[in-house]
C-alpha atoms as a PDB file:
ATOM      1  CA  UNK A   1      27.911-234.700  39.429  1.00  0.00           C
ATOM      2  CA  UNK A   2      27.365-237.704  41.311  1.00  0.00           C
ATOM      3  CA  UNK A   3      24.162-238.039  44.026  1.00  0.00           C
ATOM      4  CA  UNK A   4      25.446-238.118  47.732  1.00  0.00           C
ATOM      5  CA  UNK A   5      22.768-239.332  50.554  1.00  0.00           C
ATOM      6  CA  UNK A   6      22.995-238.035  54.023  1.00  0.00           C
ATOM      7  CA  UNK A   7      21.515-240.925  57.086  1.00  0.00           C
ATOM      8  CA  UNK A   8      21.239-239.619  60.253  1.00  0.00           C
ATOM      9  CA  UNK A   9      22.328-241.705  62.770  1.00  0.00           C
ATOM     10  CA  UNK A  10      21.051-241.079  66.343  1.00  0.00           C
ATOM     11  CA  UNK A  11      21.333-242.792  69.363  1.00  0.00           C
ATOM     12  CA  UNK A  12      18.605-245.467  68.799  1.00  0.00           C
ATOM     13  CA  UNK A  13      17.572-244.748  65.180  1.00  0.00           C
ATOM     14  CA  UNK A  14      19.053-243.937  61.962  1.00  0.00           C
ATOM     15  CA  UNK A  15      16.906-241.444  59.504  1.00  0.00           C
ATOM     16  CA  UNK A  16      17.736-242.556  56.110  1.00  0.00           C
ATOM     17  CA  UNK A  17      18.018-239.399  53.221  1.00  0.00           C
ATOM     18  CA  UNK A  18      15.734-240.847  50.453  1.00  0.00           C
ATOM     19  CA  UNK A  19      16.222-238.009  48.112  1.00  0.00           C
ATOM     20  CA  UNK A  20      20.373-237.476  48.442  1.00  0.00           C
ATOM     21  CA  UNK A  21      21.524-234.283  46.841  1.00  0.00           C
ATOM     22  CA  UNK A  22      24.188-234.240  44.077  1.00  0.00           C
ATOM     23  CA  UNK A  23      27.726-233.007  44.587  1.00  0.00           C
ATOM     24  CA  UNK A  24      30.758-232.567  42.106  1.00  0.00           C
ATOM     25  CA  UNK A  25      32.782-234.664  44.486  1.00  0.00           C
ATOM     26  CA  UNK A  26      33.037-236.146  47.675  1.00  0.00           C
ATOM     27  CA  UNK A  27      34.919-233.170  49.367  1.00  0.00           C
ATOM     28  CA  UNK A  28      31.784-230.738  48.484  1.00  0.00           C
ATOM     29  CA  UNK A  29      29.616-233.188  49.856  1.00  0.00           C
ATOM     30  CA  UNK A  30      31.238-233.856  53.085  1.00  0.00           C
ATOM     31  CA  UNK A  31      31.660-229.995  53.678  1.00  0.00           C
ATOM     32  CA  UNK A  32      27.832-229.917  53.024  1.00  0.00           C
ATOM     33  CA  UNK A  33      27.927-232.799  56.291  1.00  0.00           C
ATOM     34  CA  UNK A  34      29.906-230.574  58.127  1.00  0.00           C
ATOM     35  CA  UNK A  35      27.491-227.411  57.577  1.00  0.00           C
ATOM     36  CA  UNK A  36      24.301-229.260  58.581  1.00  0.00           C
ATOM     37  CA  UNK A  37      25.783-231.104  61.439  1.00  0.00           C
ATOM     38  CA  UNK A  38      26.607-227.524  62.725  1.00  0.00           C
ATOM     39  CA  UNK A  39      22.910-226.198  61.725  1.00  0.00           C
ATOM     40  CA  UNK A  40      20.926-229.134  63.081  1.00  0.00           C
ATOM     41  CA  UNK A  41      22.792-228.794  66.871  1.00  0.00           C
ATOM     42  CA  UNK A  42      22.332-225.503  67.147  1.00  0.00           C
ATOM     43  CA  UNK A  43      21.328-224.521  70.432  1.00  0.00           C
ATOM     44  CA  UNK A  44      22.086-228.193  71.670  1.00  0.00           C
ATOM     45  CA  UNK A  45      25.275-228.791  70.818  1.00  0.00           C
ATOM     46  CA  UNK A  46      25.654-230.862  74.273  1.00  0.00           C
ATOM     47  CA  UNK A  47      23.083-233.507  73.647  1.00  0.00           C
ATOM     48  CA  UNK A  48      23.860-233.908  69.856  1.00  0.00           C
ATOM     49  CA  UNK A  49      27.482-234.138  69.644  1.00  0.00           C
ATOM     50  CA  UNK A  50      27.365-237.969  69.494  1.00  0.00           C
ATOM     51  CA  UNK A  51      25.017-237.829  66.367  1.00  0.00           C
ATOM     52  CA  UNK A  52      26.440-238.318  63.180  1.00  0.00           C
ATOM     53  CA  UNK A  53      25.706-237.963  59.057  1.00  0.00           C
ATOM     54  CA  UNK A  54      26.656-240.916  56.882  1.00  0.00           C
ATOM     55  CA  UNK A  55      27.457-239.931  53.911  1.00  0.00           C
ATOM     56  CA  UNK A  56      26.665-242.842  51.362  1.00  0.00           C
ATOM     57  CA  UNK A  57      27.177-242.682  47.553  1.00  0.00           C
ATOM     58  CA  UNK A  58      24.421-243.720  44.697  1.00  0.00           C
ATOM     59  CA  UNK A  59      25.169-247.063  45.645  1.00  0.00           C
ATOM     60  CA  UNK A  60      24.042-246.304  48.993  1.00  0.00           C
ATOM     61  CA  UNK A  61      27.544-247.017  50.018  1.00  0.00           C
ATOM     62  CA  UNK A  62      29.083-245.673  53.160  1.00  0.00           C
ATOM     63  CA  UNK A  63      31.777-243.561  52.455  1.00  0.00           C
ATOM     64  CA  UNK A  64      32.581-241.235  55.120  1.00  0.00           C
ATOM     65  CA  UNK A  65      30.460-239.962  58.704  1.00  0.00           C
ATOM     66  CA  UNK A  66      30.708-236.828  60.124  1.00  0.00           C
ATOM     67  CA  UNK A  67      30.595-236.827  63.862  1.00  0.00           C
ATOM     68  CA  UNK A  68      28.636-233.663  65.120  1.00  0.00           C
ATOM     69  CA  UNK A  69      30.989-232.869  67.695  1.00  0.00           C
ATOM     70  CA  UNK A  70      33.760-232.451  64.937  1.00  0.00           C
ATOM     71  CA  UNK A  71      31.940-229.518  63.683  1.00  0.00           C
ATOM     72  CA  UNK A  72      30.964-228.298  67.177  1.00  0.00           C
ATOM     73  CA  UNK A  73      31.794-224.491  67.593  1.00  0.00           C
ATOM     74  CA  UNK A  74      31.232-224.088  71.068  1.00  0.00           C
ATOM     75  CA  UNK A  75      34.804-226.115  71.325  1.00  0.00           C
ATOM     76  CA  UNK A  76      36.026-224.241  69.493  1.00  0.00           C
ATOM     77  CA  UNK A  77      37.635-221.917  73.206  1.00  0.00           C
ATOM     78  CA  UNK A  78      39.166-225.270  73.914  1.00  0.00           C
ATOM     79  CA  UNK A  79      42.893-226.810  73.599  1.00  0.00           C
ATOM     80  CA  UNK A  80      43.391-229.247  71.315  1.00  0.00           C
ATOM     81  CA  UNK A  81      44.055-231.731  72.922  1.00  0.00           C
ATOM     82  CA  UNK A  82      41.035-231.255  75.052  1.00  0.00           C
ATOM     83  CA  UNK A  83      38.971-231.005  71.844  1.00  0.00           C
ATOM     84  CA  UNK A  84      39.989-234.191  70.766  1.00  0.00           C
ATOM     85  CA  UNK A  85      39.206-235.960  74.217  1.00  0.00           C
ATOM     86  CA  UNK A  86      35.590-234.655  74.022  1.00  0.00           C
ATOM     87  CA  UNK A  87      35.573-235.738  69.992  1.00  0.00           C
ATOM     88  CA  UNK A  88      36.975-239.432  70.649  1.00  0.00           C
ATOM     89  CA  UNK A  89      34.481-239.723  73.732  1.00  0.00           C
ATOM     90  CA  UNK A  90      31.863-238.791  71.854  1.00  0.00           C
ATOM     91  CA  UNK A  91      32.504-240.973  68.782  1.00  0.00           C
ATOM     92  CA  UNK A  92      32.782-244.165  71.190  1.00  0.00           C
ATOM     93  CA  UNK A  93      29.494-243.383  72.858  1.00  0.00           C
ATOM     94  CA  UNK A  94      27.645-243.302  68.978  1.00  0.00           C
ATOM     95  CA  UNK A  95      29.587-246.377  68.195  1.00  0.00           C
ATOM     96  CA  UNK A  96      27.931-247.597  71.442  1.00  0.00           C
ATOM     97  CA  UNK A  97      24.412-246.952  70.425  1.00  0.00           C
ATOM     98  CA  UNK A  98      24.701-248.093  66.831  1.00  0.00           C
ATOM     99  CA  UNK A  99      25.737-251.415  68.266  1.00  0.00           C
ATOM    100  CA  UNK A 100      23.016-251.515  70.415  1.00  0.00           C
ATOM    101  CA  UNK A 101      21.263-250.450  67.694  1.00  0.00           C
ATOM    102  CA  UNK A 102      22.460-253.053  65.389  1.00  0.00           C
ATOM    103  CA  UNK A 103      22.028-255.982  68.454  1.00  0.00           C
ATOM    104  CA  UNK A 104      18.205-254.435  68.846  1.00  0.00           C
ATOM    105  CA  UNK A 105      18.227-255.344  65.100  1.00  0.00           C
ATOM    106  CA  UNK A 106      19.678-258.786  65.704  1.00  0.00           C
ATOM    107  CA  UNK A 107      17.502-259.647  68.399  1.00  0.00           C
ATOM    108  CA  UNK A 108      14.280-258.708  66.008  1.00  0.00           C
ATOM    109  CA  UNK A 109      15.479-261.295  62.833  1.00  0.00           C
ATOM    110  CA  UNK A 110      16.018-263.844  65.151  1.00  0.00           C
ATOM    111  CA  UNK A 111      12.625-263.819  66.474  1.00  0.00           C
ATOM    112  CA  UNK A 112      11.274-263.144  62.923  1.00  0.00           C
ATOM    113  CA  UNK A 113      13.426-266.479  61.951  1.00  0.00           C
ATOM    114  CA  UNK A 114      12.006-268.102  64.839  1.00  0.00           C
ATOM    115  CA  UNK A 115       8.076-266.944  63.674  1.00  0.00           C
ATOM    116  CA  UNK A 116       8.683-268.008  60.525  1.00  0.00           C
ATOM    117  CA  UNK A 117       9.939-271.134  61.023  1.00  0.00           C
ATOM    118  CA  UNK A 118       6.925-271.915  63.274  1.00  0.00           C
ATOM    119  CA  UNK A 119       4.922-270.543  60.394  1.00  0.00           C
ATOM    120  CA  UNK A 120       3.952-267.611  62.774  1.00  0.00           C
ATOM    121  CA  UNK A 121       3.064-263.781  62.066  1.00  0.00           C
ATOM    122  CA  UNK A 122       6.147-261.892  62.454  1.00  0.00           C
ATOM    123  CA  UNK A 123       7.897-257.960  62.332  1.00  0.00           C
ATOM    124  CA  UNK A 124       8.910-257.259  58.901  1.00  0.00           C
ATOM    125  CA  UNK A 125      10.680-253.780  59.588  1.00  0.00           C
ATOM    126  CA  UNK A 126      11.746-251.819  62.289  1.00  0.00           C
ATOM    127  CA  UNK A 127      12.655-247.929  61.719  1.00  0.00           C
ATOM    128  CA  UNK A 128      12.247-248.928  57.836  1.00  0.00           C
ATOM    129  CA  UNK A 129      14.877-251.575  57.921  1.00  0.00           C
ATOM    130  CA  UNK A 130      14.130-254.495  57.105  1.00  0.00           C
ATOM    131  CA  UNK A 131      14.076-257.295  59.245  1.00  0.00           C
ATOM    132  CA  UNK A 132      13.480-260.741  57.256  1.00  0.00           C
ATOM    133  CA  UNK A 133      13.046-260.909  53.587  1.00  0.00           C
ATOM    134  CA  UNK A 134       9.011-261.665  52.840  1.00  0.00           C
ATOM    135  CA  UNK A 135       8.020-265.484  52.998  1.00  0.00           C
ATOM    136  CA  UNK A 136       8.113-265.271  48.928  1.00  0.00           C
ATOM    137  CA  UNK A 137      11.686-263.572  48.813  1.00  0.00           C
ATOM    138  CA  UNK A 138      13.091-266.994  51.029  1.00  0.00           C
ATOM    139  CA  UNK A 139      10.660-269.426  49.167  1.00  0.00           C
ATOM    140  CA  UNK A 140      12.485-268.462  45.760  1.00  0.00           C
ATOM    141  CA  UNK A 141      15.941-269.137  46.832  1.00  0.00           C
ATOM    142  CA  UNK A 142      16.185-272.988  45.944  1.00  0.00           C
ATOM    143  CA  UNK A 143      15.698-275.792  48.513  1.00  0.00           C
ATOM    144  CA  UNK A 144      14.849-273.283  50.998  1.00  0.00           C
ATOM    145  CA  UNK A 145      13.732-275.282  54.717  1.00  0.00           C
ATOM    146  CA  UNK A 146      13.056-272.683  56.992  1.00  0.00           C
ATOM    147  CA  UNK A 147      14.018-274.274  59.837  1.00  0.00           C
ATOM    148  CA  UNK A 148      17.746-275.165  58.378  1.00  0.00           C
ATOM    149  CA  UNK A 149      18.655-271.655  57.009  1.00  0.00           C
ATOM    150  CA  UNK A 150      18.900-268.285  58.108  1.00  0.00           C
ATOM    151  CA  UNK A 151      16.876-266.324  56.217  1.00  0.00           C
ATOM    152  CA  UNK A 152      16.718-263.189  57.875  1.00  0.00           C
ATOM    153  CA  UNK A 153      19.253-260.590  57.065  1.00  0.00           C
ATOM    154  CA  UNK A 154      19.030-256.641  57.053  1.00  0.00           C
ATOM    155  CA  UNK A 155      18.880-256.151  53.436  1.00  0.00           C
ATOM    156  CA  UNK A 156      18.575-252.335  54.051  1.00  0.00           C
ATOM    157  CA  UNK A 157      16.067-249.721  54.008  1.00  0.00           C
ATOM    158  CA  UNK A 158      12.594-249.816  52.406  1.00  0.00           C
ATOM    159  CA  UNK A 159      11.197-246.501  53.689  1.00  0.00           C
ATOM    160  CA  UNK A 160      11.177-244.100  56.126  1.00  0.00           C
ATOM    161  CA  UNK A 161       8.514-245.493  58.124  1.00  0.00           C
ATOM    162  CA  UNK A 162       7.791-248.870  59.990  1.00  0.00           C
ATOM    163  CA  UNK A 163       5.727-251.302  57.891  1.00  0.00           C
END
């Protein structure tokens, strides 16, 4: 049995699974995906079907994402070809918010570079990603100059909440 997490990514956020759940494989755990993609939009299936469940492995490694809208029943009426217009559309607008998502992210370490640098108080984690690694995490890295190196990098989450 190996331990499969499940991050929600939304429009503007992603919900990391802290506790995962374990699965003999990664076919059980993606069918496990599918089944609580279809649970979580019921009754909204419009507004969710861009969401999505990453499905990462102990490693916290992505392995697979199920788009909502491919478990979507209330498509089920349609052609196939239909189906798959409204699944591809779908899957570019939530690879349209996780860039923005991942630009909003960008955006934040460069201003935390730009604090630190200037020795200023800055945002350490937004949505429990990191933004910058602590002032002690750069200081240990040898010859670091914070004002020649790029320090901040998303290094992942921490929690589930905003520090």
């Amino acid at each position: 049995m190996a331990t499969y997490y499940f991050d929600m990514v939304v429009a503007d956020r992603v919900i990391v699974d802290a506790d995962g759940m374990d699965f003999p494989d990664r076919g059980s755990a993606v069918k496990h995906a599918r089944r609580v993609a279809r649970e979580m939009m019921k009754r909204d299936e419009l507004t969710r079907r861009h969401w999505r469940l990453r499905i990462c492995d102990e490693d916290r490694l992505r392995l697979d994402d199920v788009l909502f809208a491919t478990a979507d029943h209330t498509l089920d009426h349609l052609s196939p070809h239909l189906r798959r217009v409204i699944e591809d559309v779908c899957h570019r607008y939530a690879e349209l918010a996780e860039m923005v998502l991942e630009l909003r992210m960008m955006i934040s370490q460069s201003r935390a570079l730009l604090a630190r640098s200037a020795r200023a108080p800055f945002l350490v984690a937004v949505d429990g990603r990191r933004v910058a690694p602590l002032p002690d995490e750069c200081e240990r890295r040898s010859g670091f100059d914070p004002t020649a190196h790029v320090c901040a990098q998303p290094v992942g989450s921490i929690s589930n909440k905003s520090i």
